[in-house]
Protein backbone atom coordinates (compact mmCIF):
# COMPACT_ATOMS: atom_id res chain seq x y z
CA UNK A 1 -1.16 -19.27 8.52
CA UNK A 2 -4.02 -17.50 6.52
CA UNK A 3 -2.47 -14.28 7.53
CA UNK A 4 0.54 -15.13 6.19
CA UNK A 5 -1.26 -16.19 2.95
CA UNK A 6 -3.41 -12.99 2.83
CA UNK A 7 0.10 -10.51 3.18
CA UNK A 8 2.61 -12.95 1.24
CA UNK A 9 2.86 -11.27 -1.98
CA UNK A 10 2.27 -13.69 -5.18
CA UNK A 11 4.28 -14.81 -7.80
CA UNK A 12 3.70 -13.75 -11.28
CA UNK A 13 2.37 -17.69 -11.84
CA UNK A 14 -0.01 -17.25 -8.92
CA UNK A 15 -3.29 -14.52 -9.34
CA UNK A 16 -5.16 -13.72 -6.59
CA UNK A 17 -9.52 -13.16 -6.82
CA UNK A 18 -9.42 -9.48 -6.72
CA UNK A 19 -11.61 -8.81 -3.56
CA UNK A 20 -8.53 -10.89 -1.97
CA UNK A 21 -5.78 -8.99 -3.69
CA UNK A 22 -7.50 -5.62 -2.54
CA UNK A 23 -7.63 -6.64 1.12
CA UNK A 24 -3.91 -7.93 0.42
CA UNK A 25 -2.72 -4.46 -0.40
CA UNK A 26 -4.79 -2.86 2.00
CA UNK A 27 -2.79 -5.00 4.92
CA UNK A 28 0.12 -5.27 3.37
CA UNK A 29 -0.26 -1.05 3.06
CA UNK A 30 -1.47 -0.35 6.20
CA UNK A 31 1.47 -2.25 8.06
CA UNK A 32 3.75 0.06 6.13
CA UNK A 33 2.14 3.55 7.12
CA UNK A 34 1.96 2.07 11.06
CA UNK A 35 5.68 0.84 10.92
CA UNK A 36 6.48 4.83 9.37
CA UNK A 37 3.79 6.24 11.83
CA UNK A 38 5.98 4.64 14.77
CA UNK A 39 9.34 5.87 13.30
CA UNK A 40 8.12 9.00 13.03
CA UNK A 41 7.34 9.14 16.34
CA UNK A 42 10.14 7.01 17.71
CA UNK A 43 7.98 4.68 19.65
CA UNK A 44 8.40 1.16 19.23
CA UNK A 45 4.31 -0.22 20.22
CA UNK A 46 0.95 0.71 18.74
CA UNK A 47 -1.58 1.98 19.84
CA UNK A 48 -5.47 0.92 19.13
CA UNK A 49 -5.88 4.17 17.17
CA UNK A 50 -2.51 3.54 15.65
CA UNK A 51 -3.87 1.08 13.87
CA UNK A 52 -7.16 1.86 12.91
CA UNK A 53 -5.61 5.34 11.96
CA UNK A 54 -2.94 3.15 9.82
CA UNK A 55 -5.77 1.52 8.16
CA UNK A 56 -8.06 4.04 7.11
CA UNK A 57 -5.01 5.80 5.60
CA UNK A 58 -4.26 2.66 3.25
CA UNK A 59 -7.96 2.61 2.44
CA UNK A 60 -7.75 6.12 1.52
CA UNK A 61 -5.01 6.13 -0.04
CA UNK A 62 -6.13 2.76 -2.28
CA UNK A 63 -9.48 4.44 -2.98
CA UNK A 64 -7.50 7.78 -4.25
CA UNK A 65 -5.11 5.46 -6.63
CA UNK A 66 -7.90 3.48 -7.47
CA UNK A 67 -9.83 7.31 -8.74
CA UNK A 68 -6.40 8.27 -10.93
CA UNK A 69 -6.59 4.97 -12.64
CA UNK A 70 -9.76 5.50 -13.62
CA UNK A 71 -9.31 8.83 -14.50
CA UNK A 72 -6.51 8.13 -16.61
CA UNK A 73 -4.07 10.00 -14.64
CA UNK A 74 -0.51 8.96 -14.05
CA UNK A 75 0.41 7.27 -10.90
CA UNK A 76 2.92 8.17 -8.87
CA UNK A 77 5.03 5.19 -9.23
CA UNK A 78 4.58 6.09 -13.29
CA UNK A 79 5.86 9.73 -12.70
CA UNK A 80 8.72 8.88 -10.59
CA UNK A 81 9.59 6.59 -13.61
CA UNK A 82 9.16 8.98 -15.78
CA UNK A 83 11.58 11.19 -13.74
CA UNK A 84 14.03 8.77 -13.22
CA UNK A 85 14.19 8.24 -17.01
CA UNK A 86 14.96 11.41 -17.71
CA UNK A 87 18.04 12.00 -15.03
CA UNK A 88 19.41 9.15 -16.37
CA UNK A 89 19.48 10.20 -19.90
């Protein structure tokens, strides 16, 4: 049940502490890269080192998003936008 709690995504009503949202996105992340890592490879079970391999990706990859903010740098999300704005034009 607290898993379910800790990956369920909130409502714009509901605002998580942010050391709780940050471990939300980093499990809610990492189950996405090892459900893309398994595709990839066409297996259907994970390994150990799936996982933890999974999961230090999303950390990485939170850490790097967390740098462009800071930085001021567009995110990717922002650029796609940006892209998509201007096809549709």
């Amino acid at each position: 049940m607290a898993l379910l709690h800790l990956t369920a995504r909130p409502d714009s009503s509901t605002q998580l502490p942010p050391s709780v949202a940050r471990v939300a996105a980093r499990t809610r992340l990492s189950a996405e890269l090892l459900a893309a890592i398994l595709e990839v490879d066409g297996r259907t079970r994970a390994s150990l080192d799936d996982i933890e391999r999974a999961d230090a990706l999303a950390e990485r990859l939170l850490v790097r998003r967390g740098h462009r903010r800071r930085a001021g740098a567009p995110t990717p999300a922002a650029v796609a936008d940006v892209h998509g704005a201007r096809r549709s034009a």
